[in-house]
C-alpha atoms as a PDB file:
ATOM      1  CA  UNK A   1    -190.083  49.907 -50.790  1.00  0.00           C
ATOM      2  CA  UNK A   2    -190.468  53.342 -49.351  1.00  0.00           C
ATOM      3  CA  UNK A   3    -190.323  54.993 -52.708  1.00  0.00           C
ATOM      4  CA  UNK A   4    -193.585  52.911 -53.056  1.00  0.00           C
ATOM      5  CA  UNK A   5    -195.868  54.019 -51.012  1.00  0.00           C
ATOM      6  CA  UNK A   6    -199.208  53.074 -52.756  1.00  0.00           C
ATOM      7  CA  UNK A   7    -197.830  49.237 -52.431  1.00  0.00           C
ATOM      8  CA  UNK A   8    -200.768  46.214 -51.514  1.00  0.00           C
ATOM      9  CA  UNK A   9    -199.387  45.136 -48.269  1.00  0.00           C
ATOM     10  CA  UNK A  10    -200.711  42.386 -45.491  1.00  0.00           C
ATOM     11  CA  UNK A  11    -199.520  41.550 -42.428  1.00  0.00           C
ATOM     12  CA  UNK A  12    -197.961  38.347 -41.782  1.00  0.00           C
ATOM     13  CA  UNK A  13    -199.936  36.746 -38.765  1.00  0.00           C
ATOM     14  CA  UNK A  14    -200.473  40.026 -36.940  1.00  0.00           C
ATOM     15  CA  UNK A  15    -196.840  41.411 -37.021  1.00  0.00           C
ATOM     16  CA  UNK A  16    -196.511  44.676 -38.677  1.00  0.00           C
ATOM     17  CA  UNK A  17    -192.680  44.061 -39.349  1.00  0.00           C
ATOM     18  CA  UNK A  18    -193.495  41.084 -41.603  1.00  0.00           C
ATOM     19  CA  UNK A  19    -195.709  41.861 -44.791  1.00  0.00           C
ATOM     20  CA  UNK A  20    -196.756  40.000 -48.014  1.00  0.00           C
ATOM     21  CA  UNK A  21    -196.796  41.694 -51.156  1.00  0.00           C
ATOM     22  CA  UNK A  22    -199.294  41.532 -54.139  1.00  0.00           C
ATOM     23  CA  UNK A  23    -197.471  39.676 -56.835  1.00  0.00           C
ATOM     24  CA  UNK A  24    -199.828  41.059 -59.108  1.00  0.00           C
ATOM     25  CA  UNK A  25    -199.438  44.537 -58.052  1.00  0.00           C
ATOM     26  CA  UNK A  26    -195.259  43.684 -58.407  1.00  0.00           C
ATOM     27  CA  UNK A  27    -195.818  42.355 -61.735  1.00  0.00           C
ATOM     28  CA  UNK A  28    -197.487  44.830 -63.407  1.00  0.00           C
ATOM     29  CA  UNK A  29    -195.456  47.655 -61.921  1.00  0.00           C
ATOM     30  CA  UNK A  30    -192.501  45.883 -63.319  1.00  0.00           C
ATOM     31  CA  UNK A  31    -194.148  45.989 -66.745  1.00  0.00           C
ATOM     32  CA  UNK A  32    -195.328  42.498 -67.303  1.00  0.00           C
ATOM     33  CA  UNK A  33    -198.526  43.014 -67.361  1.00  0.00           C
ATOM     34  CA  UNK A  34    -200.036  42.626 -71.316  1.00  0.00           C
ATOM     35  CA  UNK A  35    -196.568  41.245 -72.372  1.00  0.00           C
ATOM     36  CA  UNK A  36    -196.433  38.687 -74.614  1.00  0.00           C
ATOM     37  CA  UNK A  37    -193.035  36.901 -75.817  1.00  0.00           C
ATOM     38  CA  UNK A  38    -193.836  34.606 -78.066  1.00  0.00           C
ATOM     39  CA  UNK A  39    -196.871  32.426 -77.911  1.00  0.00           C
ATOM     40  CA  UNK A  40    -197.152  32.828 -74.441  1.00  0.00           C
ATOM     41  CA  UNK A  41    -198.232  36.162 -72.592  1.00  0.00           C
ATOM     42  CA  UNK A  42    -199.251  37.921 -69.031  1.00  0.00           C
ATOM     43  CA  UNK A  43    -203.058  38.360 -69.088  1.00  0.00           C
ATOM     44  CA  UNK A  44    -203.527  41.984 -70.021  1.00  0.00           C
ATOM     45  CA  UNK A  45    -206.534  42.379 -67.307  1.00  0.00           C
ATOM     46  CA  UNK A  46    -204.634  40.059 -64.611  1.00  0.00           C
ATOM     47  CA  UNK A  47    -200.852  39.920 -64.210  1.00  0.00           C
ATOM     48  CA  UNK A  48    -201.172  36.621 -61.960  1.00  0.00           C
ATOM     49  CA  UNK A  49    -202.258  34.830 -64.880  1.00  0.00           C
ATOM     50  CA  UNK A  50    -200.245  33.823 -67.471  1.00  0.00           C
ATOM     51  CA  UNK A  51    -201.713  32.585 -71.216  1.00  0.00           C
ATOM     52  CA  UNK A  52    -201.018  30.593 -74.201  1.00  0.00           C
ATOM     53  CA  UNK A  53    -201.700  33.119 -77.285  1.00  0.00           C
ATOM     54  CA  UNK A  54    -202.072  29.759 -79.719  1.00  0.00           C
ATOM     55  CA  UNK A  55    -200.524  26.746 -79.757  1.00  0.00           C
ATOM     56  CA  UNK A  56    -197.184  28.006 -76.815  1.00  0.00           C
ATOM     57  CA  UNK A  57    -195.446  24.917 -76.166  1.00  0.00           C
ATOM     58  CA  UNK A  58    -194.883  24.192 -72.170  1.00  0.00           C
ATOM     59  CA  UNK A  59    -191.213  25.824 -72.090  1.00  0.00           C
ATOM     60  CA  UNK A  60    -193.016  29.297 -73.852  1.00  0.00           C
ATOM     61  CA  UNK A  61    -195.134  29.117 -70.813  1.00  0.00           C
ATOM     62  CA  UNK A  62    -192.396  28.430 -68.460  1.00  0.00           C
ATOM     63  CA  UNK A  63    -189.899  30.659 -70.307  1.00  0.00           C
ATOM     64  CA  UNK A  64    -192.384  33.848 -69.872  1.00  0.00           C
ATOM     65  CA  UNK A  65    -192.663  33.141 -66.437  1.00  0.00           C
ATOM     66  CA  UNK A  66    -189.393  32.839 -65.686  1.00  0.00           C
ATOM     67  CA  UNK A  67    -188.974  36.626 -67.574  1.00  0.00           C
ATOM     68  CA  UNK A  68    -191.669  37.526 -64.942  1.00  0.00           C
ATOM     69  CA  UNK A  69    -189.379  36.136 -62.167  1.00  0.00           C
ATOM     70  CA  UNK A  70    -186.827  38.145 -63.491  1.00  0.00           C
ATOM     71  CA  UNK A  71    -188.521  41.489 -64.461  1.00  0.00           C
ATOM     72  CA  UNK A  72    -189.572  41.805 -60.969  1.00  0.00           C
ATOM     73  CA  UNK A  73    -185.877  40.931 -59.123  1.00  0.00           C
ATOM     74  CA  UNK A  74    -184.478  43.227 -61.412  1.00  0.00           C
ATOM     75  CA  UNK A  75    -186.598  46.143 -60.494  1.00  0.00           C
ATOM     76  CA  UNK A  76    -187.645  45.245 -56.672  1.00  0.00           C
ATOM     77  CA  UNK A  77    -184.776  42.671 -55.632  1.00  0.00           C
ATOM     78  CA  UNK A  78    -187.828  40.521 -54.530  1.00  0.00           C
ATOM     79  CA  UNK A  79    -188.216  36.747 -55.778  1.00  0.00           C
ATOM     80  CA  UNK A  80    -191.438  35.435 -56.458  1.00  0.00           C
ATOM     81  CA  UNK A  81    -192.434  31.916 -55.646  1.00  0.00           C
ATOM     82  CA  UNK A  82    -194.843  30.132 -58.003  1.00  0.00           C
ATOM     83  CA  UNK A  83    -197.451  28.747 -56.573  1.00  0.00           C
ATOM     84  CA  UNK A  84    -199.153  26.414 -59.263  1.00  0.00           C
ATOM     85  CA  UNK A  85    -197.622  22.757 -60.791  1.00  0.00           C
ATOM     86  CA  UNK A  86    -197.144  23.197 -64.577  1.00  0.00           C
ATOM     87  CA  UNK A  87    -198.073  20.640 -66.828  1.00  0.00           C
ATOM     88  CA  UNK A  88    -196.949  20.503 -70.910  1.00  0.00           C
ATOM     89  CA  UNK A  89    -197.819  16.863 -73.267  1.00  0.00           C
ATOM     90  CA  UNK A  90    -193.887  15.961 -71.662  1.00  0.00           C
ATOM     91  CA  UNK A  91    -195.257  15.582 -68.277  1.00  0.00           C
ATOM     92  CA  UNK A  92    -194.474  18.687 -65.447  1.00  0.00           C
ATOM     93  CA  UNK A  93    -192.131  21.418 -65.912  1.00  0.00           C
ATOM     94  CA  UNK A  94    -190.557  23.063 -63.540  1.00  0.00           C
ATOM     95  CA  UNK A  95    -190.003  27.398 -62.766  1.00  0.00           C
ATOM     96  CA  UNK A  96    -187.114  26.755 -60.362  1.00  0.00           C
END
């Protein structure tokens, strides 16, 4: 991540060797941010969030965040984790 030097960074209980990373910052560098596939899209003002553009059906939403998963491995070998439980009118869907 050297070639990235204006990267959010924090510290991992005090030790400088072990950093988080802003997901957001890693998803709209990878070029998520404001993309839409489908009826599902990345928020164009937040790249954590992702939205239903009318009527996305629950694997839309999971489908574009799994091409956010994948955007950012491809271009910073880094997996993100979701954080949230995902619910469609089938019951929960999964990411992983």
């Amino acid at each position: 991540m050297k070639e990235y030097s204006d990267v959010p960074t924090y510290s991992v209980d005090g030790d400088e060797d072990l950093v988080k990373i802003a997901a957001g910052w890693l998803i709209e560098k990878s070029g998520c941010k404001g993309k839409n596939i489908g009826r599902a899209g990345v928020y164009h003002k937040q790249a954590l969030v992702i939205v239903n553009l009318g009527e996305a059906s629950c694997d839309e939403i999971v489908n574009m965040a799994m091409h956010v998963i994948d955007e950012v491995i491809a271009k910073f070998g880094i997996v993100l984790e979701p954080e949230v439980r995902i619910y469609g009118s089938e019951g929960e869907s999964s990411l992983c």
